[in-house]
PDB file of N, CA and C in Angstrom:
ATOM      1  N   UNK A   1       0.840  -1.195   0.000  1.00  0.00           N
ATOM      2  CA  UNK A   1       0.000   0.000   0.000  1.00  0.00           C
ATOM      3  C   UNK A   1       0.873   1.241   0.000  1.00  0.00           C
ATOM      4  N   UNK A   2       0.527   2.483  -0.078  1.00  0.00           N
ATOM      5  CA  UNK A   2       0.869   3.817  -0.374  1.00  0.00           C
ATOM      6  C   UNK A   2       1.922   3.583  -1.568  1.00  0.00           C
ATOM      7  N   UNK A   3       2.190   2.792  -2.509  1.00  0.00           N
ATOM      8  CA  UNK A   3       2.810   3.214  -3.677  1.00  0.00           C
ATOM      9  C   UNK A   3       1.938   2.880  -4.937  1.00  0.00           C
ATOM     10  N   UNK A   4       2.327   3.841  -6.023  1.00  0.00           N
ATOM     11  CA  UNK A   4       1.539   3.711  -7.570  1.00  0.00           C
ATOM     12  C   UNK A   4       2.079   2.275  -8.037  1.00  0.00           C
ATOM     13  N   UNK A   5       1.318   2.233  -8.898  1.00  0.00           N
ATOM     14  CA  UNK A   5       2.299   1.222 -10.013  1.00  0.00           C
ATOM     15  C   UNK A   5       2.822   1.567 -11.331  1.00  0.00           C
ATOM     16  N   UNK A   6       2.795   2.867 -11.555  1.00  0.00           N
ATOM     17  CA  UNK A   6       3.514   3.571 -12.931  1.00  0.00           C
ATOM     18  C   UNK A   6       5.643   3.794 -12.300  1.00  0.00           C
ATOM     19  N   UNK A   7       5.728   3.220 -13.916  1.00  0.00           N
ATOM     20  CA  UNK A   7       7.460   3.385 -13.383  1.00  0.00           C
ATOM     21  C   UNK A   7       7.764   3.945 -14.895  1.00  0.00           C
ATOM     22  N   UNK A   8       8.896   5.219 -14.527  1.00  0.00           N
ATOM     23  CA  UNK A   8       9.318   5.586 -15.540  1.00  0.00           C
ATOM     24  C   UNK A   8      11.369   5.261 -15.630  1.00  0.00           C
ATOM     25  N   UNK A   9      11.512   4.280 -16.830  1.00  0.00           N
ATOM     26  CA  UNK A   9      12.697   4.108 -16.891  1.00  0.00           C
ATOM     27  C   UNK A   9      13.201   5.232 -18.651  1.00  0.00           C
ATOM     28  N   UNK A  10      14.458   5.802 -18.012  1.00  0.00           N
ATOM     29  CA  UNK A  10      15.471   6.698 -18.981  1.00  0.00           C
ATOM     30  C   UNK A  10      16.382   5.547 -19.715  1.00  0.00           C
ATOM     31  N   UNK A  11      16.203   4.869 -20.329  1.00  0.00           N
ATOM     32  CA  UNK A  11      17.161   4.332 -21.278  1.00  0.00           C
ATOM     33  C   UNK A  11      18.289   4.891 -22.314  1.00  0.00           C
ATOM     34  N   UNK A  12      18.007   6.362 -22.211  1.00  0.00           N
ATOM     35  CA  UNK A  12      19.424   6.924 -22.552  1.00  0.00           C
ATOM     36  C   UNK A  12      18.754   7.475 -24.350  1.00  0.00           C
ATOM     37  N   UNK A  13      18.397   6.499 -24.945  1.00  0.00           N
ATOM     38  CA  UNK A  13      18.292   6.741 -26.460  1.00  0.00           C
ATOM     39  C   UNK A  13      16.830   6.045 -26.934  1.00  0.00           C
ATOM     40  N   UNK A  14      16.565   6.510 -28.117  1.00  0.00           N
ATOM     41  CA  UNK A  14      15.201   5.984 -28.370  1.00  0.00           C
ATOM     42  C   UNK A  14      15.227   4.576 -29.222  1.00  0.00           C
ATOM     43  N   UNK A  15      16.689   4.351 -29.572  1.00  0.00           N
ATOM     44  CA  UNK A  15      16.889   2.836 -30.123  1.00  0.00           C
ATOM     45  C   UNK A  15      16.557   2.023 -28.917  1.00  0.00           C
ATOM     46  N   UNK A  16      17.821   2.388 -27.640  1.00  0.00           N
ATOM     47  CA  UNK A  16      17.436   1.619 -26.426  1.00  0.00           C
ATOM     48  C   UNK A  16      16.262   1.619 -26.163  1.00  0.00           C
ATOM     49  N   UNK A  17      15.306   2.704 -25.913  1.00  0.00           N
ATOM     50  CA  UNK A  17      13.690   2.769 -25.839  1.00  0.00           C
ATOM     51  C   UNK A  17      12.671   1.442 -26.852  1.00  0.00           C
ATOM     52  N   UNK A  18      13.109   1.911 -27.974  1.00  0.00           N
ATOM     53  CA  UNK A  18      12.487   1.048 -28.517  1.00  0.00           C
ATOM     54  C   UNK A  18      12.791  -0.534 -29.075  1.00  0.00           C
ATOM     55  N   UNK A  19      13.951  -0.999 -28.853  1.00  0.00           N
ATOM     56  CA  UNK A  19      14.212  -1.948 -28.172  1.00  0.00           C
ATOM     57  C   UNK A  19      13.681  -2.458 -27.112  1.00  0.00           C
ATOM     58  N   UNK A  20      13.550  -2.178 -26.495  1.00  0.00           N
ATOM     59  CA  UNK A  20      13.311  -2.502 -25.157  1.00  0.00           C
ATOM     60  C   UNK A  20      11.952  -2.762 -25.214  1.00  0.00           C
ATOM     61  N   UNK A  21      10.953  -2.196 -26.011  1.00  0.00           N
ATOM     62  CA  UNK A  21       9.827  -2.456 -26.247  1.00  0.00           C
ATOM     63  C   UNK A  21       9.447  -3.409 -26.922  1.00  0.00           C
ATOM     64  N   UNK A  22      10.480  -3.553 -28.255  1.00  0.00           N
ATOM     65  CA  UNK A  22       9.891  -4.546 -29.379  1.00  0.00           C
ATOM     66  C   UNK A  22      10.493  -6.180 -27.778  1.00  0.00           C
ATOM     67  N   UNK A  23      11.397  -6.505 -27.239  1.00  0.00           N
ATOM     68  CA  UNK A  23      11.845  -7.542 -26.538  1.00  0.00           C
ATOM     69  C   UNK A  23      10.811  -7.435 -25.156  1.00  0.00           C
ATOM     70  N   UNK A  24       9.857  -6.794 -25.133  1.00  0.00           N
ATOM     71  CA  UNK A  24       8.639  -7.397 -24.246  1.00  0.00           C
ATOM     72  C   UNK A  24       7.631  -8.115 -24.750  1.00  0.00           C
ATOM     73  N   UNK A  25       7.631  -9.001 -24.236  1.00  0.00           N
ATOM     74  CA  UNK A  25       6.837 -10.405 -24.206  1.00  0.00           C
ATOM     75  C   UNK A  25       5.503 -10.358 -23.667  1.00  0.00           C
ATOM     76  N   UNK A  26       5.474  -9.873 -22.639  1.00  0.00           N
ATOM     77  CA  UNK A  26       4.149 -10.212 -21.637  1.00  0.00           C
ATOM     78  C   UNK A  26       3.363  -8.645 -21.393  1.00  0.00           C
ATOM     79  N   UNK A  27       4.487  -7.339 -20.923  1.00  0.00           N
ATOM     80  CA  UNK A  27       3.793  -6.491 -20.835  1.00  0.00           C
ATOM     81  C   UNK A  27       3.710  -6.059 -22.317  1.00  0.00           C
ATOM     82  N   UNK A  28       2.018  -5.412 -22.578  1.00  0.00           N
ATOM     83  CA  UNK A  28       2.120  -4.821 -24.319  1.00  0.00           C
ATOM     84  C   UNK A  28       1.815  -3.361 -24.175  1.00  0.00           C
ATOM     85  N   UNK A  29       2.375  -3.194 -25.245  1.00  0.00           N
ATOM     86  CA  UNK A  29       2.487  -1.579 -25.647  1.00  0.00           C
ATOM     87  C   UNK A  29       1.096  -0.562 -25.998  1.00  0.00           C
ATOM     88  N   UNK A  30       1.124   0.472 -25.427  1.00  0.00           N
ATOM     89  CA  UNK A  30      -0.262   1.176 -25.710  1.00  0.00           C
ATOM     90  C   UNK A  30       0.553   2.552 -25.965  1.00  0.00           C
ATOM     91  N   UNK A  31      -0.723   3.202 -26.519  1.00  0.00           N
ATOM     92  CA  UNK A  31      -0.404   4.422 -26.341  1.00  0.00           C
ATOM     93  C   UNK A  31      -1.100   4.895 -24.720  1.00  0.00           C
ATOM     94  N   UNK A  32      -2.179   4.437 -24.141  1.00  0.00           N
ATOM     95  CA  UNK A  32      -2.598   5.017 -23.026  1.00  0.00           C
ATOM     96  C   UNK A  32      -2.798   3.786 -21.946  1.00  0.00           C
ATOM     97  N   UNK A  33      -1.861   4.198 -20.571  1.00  0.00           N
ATOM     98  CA  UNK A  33      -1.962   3.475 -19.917  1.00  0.00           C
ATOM     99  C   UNK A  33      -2.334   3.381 -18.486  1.00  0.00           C
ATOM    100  N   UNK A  34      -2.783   2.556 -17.532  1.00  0.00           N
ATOM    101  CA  UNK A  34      -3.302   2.396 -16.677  1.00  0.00           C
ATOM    102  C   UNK A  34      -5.013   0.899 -16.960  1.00  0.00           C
ATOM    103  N   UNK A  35      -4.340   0.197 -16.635  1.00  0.00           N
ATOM    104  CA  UNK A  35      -5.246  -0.785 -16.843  1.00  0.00           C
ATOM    105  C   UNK A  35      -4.712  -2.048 -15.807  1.00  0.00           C
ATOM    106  N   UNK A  36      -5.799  -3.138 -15.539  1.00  0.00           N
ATOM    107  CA  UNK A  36      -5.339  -4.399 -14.877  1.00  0.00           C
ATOM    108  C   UNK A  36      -4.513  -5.153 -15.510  1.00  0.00           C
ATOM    109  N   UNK A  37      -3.970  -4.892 -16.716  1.00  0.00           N
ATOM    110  CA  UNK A  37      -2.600  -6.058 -17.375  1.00  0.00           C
ATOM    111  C   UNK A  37      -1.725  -4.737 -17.182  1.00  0.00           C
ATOM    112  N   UNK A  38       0.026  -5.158 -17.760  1.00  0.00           N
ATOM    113  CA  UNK A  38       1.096  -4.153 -17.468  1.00  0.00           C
ATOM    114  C   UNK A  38       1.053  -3.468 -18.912  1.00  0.00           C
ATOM    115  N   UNK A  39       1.460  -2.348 -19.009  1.00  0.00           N
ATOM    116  CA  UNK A  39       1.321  -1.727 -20.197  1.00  0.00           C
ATOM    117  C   UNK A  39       2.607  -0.621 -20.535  1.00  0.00           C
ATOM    118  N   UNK A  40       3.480  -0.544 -21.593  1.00  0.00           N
ATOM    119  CA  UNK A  40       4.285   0.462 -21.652  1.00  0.00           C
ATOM    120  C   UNK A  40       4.084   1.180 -22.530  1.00  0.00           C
ATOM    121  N   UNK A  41       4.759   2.742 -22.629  1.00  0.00           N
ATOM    122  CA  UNK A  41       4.430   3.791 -23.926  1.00  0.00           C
ATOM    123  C   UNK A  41       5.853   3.882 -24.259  1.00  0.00           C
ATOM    124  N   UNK A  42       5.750   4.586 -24.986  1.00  0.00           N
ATOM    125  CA  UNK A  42       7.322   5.489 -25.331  1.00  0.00           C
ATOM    126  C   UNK A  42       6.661   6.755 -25.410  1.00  0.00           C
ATOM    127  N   UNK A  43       6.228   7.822 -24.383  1.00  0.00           N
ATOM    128  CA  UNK A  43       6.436   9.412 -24.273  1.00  0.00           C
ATOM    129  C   UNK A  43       6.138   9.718 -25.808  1.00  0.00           C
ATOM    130  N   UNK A  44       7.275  10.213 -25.613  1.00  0.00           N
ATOM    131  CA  UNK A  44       7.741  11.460 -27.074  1.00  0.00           C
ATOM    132  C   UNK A  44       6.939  11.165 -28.173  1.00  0.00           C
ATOM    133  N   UNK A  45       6.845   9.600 -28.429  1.00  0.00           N
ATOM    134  CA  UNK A  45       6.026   9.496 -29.747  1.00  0.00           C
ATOM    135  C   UNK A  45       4.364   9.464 -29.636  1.00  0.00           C
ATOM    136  N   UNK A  46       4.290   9.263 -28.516  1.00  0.00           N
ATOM    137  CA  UNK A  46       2.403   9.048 -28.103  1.00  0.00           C
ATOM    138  C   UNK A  46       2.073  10.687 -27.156  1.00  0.00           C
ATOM    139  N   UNK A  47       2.133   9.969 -25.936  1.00  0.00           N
ATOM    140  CA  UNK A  47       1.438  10.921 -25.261  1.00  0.00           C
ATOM    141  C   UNK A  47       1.771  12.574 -25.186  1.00  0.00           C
ATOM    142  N   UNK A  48       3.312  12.982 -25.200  1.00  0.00           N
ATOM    143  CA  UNK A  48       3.600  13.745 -25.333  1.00  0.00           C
ATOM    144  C   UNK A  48       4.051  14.194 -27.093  1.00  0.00           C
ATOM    145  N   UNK A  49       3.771  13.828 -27.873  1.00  0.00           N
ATOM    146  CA  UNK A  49       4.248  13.848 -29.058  1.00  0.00           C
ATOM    147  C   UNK A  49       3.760  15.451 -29.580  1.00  0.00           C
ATOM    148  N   UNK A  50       2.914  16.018 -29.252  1.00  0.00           N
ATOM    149  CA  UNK A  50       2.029  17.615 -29.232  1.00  0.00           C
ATOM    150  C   UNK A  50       3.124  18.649 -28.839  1.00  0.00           C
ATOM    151  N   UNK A  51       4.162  18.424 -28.005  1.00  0.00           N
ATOM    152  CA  UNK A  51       5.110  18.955 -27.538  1.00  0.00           C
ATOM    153  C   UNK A  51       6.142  19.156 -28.356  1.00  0.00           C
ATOM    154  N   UNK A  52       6.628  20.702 -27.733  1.00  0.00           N
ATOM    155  CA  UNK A  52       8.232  20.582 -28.464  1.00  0.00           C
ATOM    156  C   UNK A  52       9.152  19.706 -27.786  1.00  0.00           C
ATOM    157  N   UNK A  53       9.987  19.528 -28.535  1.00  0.00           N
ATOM    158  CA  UNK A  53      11.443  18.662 -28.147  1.00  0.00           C
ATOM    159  C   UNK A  53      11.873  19.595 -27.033  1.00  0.00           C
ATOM    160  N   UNK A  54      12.320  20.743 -27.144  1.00  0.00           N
ATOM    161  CA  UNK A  54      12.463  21.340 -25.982  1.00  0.00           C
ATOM    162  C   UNK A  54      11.174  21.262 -24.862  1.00  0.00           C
ATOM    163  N   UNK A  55       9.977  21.510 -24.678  1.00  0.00           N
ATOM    164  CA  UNK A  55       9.164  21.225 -23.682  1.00  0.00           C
ATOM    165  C   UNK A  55       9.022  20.180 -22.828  1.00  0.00           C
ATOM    166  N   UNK A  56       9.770  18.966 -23.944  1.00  0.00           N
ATOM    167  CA  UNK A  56       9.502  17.652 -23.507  1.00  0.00           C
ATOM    168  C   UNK A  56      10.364  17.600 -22.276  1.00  0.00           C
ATOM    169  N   UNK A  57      11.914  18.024 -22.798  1.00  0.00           N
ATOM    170  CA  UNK A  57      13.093  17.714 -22.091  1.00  0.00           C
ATOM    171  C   UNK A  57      13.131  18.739 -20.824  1.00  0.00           C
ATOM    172  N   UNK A  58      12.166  19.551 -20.928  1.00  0.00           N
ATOM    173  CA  UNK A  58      12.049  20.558 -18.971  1.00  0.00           C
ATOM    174  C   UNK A  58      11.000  19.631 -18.455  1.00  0.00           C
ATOM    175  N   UNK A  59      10.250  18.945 -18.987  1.00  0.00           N
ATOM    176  CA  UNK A  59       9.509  18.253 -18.275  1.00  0.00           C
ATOM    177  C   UNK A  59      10.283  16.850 -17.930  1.00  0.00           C
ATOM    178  N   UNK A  60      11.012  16.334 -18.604  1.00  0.00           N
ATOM    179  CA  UNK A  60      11.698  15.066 -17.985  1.00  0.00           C
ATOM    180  C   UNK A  60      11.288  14.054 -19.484  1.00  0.00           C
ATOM    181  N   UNK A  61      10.879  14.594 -20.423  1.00  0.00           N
ATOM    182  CA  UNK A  61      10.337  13.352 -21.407  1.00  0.00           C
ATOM    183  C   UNK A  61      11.884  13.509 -22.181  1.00  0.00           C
ATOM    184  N   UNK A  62      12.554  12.617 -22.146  1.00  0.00           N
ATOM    185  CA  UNK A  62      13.894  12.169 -23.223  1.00  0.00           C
ATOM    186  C   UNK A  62      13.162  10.798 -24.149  1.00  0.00           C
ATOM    187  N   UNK A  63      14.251  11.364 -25.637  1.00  0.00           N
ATOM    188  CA  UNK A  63      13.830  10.212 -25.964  1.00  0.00           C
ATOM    189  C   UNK A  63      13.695   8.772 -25.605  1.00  0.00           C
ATOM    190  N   UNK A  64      14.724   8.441 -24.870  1.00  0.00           N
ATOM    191  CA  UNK A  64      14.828   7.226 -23.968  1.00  0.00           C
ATOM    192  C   UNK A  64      14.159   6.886 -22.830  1.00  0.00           C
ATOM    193  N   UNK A  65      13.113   7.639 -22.470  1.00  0.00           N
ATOM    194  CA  UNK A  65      12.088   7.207 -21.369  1.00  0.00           C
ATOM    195  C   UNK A  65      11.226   6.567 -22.207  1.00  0.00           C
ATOM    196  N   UNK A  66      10.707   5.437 -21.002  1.00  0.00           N
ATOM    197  CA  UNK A  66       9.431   4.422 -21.319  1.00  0.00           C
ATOM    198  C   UNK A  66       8.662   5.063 -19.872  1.00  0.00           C
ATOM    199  N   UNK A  67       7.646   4.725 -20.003  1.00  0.00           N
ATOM    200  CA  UNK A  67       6.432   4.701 -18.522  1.00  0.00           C
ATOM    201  C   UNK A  67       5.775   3.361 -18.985  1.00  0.00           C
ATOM    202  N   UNK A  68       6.474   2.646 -17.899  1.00  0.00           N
ATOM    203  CA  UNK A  68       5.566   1.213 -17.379  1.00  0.00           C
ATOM    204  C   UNK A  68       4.058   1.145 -16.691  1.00  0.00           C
ATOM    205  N   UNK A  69       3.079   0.777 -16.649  1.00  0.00           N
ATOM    206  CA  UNK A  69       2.276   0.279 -16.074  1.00  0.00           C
ATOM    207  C   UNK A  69       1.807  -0.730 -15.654  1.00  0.00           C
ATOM    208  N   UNK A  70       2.685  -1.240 -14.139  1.00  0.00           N
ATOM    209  CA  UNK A  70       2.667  -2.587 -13.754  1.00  0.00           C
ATOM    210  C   UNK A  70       0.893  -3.078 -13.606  1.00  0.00           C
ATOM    211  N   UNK A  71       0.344  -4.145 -13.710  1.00  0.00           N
ATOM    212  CA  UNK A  71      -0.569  -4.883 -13.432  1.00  0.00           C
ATOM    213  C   UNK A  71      -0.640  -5.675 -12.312  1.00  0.00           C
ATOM    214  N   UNK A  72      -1.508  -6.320 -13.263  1.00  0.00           N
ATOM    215  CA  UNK A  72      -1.669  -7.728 -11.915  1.00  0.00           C
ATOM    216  C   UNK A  72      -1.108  -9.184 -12.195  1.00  0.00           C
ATOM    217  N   UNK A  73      -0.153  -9.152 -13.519  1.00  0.00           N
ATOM    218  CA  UNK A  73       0.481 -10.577 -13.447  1.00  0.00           C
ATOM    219  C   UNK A  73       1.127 -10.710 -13.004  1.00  0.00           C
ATOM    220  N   UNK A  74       1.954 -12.206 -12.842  1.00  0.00           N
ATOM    221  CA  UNK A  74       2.693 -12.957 -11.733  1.00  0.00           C
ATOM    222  C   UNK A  74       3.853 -12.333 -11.919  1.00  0.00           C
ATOM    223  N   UNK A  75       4.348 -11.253 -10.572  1.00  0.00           N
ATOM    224  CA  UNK A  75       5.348 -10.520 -10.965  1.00  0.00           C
ATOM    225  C   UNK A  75       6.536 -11.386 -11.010  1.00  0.00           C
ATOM    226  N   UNK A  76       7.044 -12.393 -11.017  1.00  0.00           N
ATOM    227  CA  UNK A  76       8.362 -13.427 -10.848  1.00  0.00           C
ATOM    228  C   UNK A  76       8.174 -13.310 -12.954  1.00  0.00           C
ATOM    229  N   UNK A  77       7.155 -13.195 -13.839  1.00  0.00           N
ATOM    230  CA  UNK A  77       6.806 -12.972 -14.527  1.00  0.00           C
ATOM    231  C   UNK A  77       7.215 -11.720 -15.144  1.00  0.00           C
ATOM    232  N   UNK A  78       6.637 -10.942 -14.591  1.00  0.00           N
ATOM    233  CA  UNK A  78       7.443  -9.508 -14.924  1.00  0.00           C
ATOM    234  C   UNK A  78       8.404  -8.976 -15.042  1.00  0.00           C
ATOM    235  N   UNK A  79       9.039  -9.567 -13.868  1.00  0.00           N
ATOM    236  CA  UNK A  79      10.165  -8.964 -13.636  1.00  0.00           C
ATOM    237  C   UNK A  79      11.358  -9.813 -14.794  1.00  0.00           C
ATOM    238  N   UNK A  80      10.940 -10.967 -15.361  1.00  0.00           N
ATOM    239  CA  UNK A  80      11.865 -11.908 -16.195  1.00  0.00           C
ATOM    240  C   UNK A  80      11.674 -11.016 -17.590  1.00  0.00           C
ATOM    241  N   UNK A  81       9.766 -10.571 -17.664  1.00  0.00           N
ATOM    242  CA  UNK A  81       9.891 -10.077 -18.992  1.00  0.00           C
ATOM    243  C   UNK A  81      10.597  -8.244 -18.993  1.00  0.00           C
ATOM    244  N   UNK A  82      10.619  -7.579 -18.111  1.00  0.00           N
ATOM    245  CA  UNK A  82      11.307  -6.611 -18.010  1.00  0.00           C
ATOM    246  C   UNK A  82      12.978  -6.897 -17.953  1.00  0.00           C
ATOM    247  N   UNK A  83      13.463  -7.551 -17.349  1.00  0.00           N
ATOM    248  CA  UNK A  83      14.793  -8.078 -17.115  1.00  0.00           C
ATOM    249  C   UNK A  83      15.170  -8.177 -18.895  1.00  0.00           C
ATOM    250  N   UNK A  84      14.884  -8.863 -19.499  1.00  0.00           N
ATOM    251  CA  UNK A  84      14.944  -9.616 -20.484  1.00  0.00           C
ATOM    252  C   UNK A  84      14.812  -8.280 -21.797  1.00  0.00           C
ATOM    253  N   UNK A  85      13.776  -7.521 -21.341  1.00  0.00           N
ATOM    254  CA  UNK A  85      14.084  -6.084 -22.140  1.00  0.00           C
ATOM    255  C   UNK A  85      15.141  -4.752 -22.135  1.00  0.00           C
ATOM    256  N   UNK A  86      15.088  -5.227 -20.980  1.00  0.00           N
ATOM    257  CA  UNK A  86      16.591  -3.990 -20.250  1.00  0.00           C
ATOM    258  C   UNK A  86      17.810  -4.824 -21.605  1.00  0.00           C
ATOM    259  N   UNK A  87      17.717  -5.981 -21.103  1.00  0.00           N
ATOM    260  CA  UNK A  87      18.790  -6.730 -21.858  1.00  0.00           C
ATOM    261  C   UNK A  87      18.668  -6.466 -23.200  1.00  0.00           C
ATOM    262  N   UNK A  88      17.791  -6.386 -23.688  1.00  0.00           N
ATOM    263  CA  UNK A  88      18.058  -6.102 -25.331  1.00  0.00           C
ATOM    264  C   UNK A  88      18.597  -4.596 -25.536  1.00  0.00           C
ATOM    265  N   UNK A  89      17.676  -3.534 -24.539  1.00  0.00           N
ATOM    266  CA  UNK A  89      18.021  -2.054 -24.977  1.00  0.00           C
ATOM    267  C   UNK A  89      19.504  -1.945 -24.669  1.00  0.00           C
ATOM    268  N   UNK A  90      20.726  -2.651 -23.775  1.00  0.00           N
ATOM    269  CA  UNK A  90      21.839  -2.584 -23.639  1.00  0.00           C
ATOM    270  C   UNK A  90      22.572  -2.010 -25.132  1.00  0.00           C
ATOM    271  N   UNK A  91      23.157  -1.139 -25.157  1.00  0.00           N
ATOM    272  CA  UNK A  91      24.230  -0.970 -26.243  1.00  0.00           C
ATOM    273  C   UNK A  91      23.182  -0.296 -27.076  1.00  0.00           C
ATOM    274  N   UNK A  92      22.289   0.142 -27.311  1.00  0.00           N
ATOM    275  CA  UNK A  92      21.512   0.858 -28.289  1.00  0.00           C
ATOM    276  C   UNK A  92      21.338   1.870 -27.886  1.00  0.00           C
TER     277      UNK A  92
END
């Protein structure tokens, strides 16, 4: 109790970003999130995409941020299919 379940990870670049997306398995990609399964965006191109490049970056949106939206699956689950995406965005 008292914590969200939205997580925002900086991956540095939007290859790493999107990497990291295409090598998820279990959580899937939306443009809008908050729901009972896990869900990720990539910022810059969805939700904030209305924005300048400069607006983005005083607010904290780099190309290399994702925002996660953990769920309700078996996190030993999650955490393999997140693990497993970090691992691909490495070096990109």
């Amino acid at each position: 109790t008292g914590f969200g379940t939205m997580i925002a990870l900086d991956l540095g670049t939007r290859d790493a970003a999107w990497a990291f997306l295409d090598a998820l398995e279990i959580v899937d990609i939306s443009n809008n999130i908050g729901d009972a399964k896990s869900l990720a965006t990539h910022p810059t191109t969805t939700t904030h995409r209305s924005m300048t490049e400069e607006a983005r970056l005083e607010v904290g949106v780099t190309p290399g941020v994702i925002r996660l939206s953990v769920g309700l699956e078996d996190i030993a689950d999650l955490s393999r299919d997140v693990a497993r995406a970090l691992d691909a965005a490495k070096g990109k």
